[in-house]
Protein backbone atom coordinates (compact mmCIF):
# COMPACT_ATOMS: atom_id res chain seq x y z
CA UNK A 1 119.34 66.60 68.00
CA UNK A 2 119.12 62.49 67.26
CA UNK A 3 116.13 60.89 67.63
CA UNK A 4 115.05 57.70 68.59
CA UNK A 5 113.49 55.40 65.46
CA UNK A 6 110.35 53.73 65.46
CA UNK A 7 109.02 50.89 63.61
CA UNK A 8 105.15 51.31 62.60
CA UNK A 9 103.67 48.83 60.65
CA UNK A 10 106.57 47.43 59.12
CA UNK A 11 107.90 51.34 58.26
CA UNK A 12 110.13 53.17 60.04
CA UNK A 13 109.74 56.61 60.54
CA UNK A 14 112.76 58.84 60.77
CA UNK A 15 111.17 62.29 62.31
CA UNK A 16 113.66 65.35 62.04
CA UNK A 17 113.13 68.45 64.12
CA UNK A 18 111.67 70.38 61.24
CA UNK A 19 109.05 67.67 60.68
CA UNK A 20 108.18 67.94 63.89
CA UNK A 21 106.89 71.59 64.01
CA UNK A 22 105.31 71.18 60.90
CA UNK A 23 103.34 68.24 62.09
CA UNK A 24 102.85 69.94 65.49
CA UNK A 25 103.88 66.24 66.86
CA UNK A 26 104.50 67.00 70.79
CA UNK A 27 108.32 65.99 71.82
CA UNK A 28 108.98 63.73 74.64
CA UNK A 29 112.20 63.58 76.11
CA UNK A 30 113.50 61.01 78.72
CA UNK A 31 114.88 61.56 82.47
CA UNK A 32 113.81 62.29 85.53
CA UNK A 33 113.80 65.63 86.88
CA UNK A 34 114.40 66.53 90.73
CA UNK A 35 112.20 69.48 92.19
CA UNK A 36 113.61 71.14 94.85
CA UNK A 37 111.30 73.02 97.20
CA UNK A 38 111.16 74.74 100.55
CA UNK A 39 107.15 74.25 100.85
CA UNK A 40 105.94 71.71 103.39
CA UNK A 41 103.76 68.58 101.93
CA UNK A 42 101.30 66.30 104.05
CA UNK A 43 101.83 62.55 104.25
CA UNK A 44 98.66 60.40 105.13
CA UNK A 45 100.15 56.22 104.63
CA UNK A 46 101.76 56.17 101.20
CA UNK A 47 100.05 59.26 99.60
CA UNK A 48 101.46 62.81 99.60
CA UNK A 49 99.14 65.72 99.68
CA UNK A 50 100.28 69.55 98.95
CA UNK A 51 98.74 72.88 99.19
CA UNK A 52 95.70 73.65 96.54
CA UNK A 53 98.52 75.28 94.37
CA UNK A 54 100.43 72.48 94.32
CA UNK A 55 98.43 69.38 93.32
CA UNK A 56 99.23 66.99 90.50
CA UNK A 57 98.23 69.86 87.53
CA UNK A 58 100.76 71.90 88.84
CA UNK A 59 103.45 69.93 87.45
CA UNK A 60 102.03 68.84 84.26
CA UNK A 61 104.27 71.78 82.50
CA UNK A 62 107.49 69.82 83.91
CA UNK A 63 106.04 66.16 82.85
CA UNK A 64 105.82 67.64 79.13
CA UNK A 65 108.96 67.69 78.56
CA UNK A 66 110.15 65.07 81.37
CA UNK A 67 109.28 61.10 82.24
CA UNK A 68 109.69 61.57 85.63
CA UNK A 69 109.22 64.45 88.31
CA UNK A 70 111.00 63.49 91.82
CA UNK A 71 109.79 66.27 94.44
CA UNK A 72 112.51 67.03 97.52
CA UNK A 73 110.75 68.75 100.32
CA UNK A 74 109.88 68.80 103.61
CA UNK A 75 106.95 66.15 104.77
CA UNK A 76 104.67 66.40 107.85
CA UNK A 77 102.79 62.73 108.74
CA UNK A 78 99.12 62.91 109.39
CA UNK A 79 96.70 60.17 111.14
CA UNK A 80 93.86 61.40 108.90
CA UNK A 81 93.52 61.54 105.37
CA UNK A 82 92.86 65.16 104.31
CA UNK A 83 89.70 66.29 103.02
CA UNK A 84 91.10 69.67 101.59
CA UNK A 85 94.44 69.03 100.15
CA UNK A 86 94.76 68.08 96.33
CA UNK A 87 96.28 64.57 95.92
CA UNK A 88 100.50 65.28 94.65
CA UNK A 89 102.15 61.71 94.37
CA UNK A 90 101.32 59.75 90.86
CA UNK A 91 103.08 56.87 89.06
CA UNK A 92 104.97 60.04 87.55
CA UNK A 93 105.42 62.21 90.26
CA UNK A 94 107.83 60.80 93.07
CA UNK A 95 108.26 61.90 96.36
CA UNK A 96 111.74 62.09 98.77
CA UNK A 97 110.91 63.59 101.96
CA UNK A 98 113.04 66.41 103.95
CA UNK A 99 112.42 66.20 107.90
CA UNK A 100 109.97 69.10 108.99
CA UNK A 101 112.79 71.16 110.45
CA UNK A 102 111.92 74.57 111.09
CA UNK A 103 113.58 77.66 112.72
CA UNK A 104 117.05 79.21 112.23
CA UNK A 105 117.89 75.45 111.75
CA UNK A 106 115.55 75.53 108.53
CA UNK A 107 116.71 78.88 107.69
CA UNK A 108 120.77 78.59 107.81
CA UNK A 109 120.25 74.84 105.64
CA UNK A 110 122.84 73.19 108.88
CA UNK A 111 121.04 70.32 109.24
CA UNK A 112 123.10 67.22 107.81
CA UNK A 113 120.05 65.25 107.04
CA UNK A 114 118.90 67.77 104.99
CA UNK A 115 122.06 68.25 102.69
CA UNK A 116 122.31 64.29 102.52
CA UNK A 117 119.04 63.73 101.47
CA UNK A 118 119.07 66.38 98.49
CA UNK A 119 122.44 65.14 97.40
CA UNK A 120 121.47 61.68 97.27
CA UNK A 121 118.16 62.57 95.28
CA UNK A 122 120.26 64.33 92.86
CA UNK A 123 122.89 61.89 91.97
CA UNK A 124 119.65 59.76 90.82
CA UNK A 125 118.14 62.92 88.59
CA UNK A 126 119.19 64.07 85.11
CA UNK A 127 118.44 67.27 86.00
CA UNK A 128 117.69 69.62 88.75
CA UNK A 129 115.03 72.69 89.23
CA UNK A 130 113.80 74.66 91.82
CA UNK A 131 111.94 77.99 93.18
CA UNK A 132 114.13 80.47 94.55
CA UNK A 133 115.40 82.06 97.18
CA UNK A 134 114.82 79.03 99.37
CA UNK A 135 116.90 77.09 101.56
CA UNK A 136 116.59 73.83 99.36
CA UNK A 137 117.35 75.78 96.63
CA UNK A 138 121.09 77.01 97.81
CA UNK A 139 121.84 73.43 98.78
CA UNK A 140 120.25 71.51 95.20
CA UNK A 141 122.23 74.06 93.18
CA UNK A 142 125.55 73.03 94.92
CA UNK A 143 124.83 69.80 94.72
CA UNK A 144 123.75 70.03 91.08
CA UNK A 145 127.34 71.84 90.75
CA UNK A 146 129.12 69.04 92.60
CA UNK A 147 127.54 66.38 90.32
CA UNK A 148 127.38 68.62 86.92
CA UNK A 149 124.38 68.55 86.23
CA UNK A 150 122.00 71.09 84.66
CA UNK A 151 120.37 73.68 87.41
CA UNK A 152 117.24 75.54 86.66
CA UNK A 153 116.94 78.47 89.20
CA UNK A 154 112.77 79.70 89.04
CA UNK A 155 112.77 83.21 91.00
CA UNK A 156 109.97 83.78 92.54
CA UNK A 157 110.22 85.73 95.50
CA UNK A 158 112.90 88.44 97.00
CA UNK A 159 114.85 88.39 100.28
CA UNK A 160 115.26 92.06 100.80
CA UNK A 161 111.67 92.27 101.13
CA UNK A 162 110.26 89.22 102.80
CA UNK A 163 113.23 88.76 105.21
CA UNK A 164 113.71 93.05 106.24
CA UNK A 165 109.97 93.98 106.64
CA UNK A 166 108.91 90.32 108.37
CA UNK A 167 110.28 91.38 111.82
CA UNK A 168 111.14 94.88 113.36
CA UNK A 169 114.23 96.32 114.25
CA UNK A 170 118.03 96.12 112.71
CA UNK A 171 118.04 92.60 113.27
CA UNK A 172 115.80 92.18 110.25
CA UNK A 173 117.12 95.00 108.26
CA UNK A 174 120.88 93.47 108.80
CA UNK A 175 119.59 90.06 107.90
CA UNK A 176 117.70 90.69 104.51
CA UNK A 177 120.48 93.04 103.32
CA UNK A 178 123.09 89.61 104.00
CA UNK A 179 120.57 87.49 102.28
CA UNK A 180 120.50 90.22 99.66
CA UNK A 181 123.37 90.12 98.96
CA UNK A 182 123.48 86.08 98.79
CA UNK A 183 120.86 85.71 96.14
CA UNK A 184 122.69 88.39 94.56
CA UNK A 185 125.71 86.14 94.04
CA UNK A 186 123.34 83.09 93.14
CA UNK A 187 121.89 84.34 90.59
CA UNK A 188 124.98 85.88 89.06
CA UNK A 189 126.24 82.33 88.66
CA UNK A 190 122.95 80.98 87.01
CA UNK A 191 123.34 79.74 83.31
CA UNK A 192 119.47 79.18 83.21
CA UNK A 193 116.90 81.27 85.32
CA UNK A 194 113.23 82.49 84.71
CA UNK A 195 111.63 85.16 86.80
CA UNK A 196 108.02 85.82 87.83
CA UNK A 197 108.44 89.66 86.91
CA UNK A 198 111.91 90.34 84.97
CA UNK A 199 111.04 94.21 85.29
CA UNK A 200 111.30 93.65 89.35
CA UNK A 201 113.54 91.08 90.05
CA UNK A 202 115.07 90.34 87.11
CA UNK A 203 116.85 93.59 87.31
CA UNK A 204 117.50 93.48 91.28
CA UNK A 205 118.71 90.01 90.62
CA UNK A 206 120.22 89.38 87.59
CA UNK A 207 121.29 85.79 86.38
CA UNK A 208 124.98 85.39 84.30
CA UNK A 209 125.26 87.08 81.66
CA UNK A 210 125.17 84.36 78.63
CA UNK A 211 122.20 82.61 80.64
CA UNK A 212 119.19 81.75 78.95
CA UNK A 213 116.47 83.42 80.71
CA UNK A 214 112.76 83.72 80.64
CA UNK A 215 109.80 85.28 82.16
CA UNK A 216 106.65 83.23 83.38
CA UNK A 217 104.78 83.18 86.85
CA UNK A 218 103.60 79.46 88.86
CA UNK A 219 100.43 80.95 87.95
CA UNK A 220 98.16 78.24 86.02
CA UNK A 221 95.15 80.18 85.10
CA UNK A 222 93.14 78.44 82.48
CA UNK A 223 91.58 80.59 79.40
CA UNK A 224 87.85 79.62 80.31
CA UNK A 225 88.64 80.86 83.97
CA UNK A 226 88.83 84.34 82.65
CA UNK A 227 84.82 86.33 83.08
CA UNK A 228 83.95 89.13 81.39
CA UNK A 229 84.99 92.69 82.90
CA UNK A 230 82.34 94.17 85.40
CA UNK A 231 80.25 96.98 83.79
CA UNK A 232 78.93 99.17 87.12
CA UNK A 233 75.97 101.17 86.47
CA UNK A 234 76.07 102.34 89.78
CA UNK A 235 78.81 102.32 93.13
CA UNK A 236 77.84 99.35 95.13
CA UNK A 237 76.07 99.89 97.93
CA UNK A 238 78.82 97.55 99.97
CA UNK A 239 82.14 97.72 98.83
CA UNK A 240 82.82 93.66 99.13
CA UNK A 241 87.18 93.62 99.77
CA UNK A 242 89.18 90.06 98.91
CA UNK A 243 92.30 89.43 100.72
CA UNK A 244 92.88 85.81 100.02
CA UNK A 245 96.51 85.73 101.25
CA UNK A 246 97.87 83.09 104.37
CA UNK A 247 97.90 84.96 107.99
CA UNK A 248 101.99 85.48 107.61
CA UNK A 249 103.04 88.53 109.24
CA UNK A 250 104.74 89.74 105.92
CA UNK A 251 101.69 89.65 104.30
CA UNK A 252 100.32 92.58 106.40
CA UNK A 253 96.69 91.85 106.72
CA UNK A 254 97.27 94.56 109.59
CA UNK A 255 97.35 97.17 106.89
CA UNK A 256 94.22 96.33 105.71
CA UNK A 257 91.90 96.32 108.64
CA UNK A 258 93.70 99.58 109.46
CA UNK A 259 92.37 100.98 106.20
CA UNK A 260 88.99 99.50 106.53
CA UNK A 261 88.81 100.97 109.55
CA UNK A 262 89.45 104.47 108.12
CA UNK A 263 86.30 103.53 105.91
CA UNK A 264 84.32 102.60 109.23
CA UNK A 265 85.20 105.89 110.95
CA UNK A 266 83.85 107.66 107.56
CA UNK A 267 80.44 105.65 107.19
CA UNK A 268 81.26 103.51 103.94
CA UNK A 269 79.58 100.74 104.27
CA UNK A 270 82.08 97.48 103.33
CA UNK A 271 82.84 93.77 104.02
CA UNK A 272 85.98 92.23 104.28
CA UNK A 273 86.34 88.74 102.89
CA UNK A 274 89.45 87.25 104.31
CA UNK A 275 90.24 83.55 102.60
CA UNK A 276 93.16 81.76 104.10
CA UNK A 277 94.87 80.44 107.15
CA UNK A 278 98.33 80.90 108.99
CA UNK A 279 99.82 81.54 112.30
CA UNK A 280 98.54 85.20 112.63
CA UNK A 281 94.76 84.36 111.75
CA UNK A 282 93.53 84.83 115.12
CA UNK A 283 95.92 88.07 115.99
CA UNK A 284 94.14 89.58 112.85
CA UNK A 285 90.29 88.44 113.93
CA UNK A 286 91.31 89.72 117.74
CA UNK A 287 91.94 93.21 115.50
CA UNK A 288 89.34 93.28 114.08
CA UNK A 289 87.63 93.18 117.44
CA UNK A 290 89.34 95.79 118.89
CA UNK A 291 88.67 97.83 115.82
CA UNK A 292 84.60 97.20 115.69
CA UNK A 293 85.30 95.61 112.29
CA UNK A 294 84.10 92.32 112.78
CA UNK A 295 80.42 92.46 111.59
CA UNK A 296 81.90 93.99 108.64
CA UNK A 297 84.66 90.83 108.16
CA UNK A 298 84.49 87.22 106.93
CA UNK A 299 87.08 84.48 107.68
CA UNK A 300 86.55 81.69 105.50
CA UNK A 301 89.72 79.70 106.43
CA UNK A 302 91.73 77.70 104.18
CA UNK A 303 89.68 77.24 100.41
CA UNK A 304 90.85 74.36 98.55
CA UNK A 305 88.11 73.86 96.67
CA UNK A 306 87.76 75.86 93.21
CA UNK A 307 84.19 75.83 93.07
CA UNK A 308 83.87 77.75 95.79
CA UNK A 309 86.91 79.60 96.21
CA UNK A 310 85.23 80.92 93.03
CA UNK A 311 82.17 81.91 94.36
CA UNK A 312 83.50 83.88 97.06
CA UNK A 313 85.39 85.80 94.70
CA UNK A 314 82.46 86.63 92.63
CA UNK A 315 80.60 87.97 95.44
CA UNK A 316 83.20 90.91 95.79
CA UNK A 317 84.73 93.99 93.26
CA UNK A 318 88.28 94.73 94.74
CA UNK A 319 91.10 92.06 95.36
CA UNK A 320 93.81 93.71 97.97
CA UNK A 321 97.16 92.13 98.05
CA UNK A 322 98.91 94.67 100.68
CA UNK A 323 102.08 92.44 101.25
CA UNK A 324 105.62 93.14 102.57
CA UNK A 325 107.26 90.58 99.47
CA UNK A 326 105.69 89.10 96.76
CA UNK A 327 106.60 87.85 93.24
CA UNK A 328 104.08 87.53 91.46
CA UNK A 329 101.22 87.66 93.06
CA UNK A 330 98.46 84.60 92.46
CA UNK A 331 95.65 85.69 94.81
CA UNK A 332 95.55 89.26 92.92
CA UNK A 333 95.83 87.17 89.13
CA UNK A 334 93.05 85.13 90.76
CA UNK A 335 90.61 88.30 91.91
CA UNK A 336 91.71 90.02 88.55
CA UNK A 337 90.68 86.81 86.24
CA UNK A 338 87.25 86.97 88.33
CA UNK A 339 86.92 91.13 86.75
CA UNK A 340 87.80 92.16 90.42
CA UNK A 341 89.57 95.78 90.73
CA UNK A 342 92.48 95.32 91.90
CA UNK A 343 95.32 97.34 94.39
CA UNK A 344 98.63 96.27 96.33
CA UNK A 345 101.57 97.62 97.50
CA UNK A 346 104.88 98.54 95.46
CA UNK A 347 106.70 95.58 96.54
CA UNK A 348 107.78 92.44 93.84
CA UNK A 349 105.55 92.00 90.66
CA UNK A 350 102.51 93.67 92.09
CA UNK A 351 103.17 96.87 89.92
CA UNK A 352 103.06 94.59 86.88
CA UNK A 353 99.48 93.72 87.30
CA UNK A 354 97.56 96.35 88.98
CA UNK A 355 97.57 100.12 88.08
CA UNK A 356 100.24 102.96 89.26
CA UNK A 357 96.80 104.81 90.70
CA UNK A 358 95.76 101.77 92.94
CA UNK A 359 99.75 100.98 93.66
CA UNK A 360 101.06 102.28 97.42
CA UNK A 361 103.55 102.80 99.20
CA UNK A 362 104.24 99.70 101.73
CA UNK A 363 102.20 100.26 104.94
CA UNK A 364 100.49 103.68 104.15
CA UNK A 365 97.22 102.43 104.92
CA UNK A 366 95.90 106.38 104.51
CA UNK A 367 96.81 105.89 100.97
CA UNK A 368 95.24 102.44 100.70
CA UNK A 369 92.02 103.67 102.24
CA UNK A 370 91.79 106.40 99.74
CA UNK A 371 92.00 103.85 96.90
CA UNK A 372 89.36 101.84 98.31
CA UNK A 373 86.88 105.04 98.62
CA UNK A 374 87.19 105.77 95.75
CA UNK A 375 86.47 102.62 93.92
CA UNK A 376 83.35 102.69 96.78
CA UNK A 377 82.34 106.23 95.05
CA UNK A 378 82.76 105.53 91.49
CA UNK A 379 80.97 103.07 88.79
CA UNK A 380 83.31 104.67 86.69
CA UNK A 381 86.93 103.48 88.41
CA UNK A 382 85.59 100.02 88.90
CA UNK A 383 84.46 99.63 85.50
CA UNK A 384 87.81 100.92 84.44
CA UNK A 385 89.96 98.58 86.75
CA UNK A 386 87.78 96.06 86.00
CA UNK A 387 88.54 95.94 82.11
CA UNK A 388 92.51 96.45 82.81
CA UNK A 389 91.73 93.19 85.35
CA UNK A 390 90.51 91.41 82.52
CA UNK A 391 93.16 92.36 79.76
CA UNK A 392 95.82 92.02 82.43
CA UNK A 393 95.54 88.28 83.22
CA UNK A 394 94.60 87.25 79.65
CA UNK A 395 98.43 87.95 79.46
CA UNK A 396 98.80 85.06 82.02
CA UNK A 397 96.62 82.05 80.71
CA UNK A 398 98.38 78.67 79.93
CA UNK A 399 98.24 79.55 75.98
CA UNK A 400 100.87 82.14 76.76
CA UNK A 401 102.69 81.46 79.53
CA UNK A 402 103.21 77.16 78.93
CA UNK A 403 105.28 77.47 75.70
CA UNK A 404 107.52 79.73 77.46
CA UNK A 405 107.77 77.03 80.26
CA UNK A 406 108.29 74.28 77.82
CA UNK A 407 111.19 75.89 76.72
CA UNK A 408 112.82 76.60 79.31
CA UNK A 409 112.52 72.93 80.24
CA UNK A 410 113.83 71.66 76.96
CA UNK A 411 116.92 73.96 77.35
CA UNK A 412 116.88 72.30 80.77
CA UNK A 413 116.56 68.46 79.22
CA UNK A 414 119.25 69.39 76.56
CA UNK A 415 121.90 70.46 78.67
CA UNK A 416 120.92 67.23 80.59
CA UNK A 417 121.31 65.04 77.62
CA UNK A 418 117.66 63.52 77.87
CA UNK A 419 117.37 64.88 73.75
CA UNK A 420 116.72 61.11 72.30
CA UNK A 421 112.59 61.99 72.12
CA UNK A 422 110.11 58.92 70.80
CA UNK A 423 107.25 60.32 69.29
């Protein structure tokens, strides 16, 4: 690697790569990296908002090792400035936007605009990153292919699951199996990949076979986040239940308020704490309704603020992630960092995180209320879960999981050429 000379008081200091470590000096290399995404941002004038999960911090990992992060997505304009969206856009971070195409359009990538504008983007970047499978994604890494220049494919998510069990009928089944099948091939032809759960998807979908590879989650979850586990002396006298997922049909809040209410029928006394918004939110509440659930549910809508996303975690001892596709789940690291139990179904990387006794089978809400009766019965099983919550996400705090990123995105900056680094 060559580096870049600097003159310092009259001295110039000629820094080799060994030095470097030793002195714990942080590398900085040059270029301008584009991120590809399929997620939808918020435009209010000249600033760019994104979810709470995708402010400015989020991207600090790439801007270690990068100048410059250029972010291709989809953009929706807003009249108002809004009050619960982190601020995205900085003198580092740059925007393109994608037109807010939805639909089969969205889905099958045929709209022209689209294709231009992430080609374009990417004859300006060194390099080229982004989270997979997603639309974007299939078009950046052609275009990165066209242009060669270094691709970075971040799997997060699987298309058997989300695409087969978001609908019903062979429509769905015929479509995730094709799309299956796709990412299949994708990944095969990936010379640099990470995965959010390498014993999950990195097997189902494995990248080429001399690719450099590596396992980390978009989880940022700070060390001083993490509580201590939960010591019960006794059951609670209301089992409190987080689901802080978005009202998507593949998330199956359905199966949830189906098991809770099992729980009603029996005479456990519970409260639901639903966090989160989406397109099925007021299907769900209707439910609930119908059910005679409701006095027993919250809906807190969309939380973007920490402080008290926080506190409503605290007030609760389970964290139920009961979706039909997941990676790696955040809302269950997010209960689990808190000392919540935690349970989910077998899909993705939620076998990595919570138990095999609180994992189920997808949709057997029988199974799911027998998991949460018993943590309503037993000091003992939520004290357990609660400690395996606690060592569990210490294993995905920034001290472990950013040098693995870094990494990944030097390997991604080298194959670039950006390797001239000024300390």
């Amino acid at each position: 690697m060559r580096f870049v000379s600097r003159s310092f008081e009259n001295q110039v200091l000629l820094i080799t790569l060994k030095e470097c470590a030793v002195s714990n000096l942080k590398m900085k290399y040059h270029g301008n990296l584009l991120f590809v995404a399929d997620s939808v941002y918020t435009k209010h004038e000249n600033e760019i908002f994104g979810l709470r999960v995708f402010g400015r911090e989020f991207f600090d990992a790439y801007l270690k090792v990068f100048d410059t992060v250029t972010i291709c997505a989809r953009v929706q304009q807003v009249d108002q400035r809004p009050k619960d969206l982190p601020r995205t856009d900085s003198e580092r971070i740059r925007f393109v936007g994608l037109p807010n195409v939805h639909g089969i359009r969205w889905l099958l990538g045929c709209d022209t605009r689209i294709r231009s504008s992430i080609s374009t983007a990417a004859e300006k970047a060194d390099a080229l990153v982004s989270r997979v499978p997603s639309t974007t994604g299939f078009i950046a890494y052609h275009a990165a292919k066209k242009l060669r220049k270094p691709f970075l494919a971040e799997v997060v998510g699987d298309p058997l699951d989300s695409i087969s069990n978001y609908g019903k009928g062979p429509a769905f089944q015929a479509l995730g199996w094709i799309y299956y099948l796709r990412f299949k091939r994708f990944m095969k032809q990936q010379k640099l990949a990470s995965y959010v759960s390498r014993r999950i998807l990195g097997v189902r979908y494995p990248a080429a076979d001399d690719a450099l590879v590596e396992e980390y989650s978009s989880v940022r979850l700070s060390a001083d986040r993490l509580l201590q586990s939960k010591a019960y002396d006794a059951p609670p006298k209301t089992l409190q239940v987080l689901c802080l997922l978005s009202f998507l049909g593949y998330k199956r809040h359905i199966d949830l308020i189906h098991a809770a209410e099992i729980l009603h029928r029996a005479g456990i006394s519970f409260h639901l704490h639903m966090a989160g918004d989406g397109p099925e939110k007021s299907f769900i509440v209707q439910r609930c309704q119908e059910l005679g659930i409701s006095d027993a549910t919250t809906f807190y809508g969309y939380v973007a603020d920490a402080q008290e996303l926080n506190e409503i975690i605290d007030r609760c001892n389970v964290v139920v992630v009961p979706s039909a596709q997941e990676g790696l789940p955040r809302s269950m690291l997010e209960g689990m960092s808190r000392g919540l139990a935690a349970t989910g179904s077998e899909v993705g990387g939620i076998p990595d995180l919570a138990r095999e006794t609180e994992v189920f089978s997808l949709g057997d809400v029988d199974h799911l209320a027998k998991i949460l009766k018993r943590f309503a019965g037993s000091a003992k099983e939520l004290s357990a879960a609660s400690e395996h919550a606690i060592n569990t996400a210490r294993q995905y705090t920034a001290p472990i999981l950013e040098p693995r990123r870094t990494r990944m995105y030097q390997a991604l900056a080298n194959q670039a050429g950006c390797n001239d680094a000024i300390i």
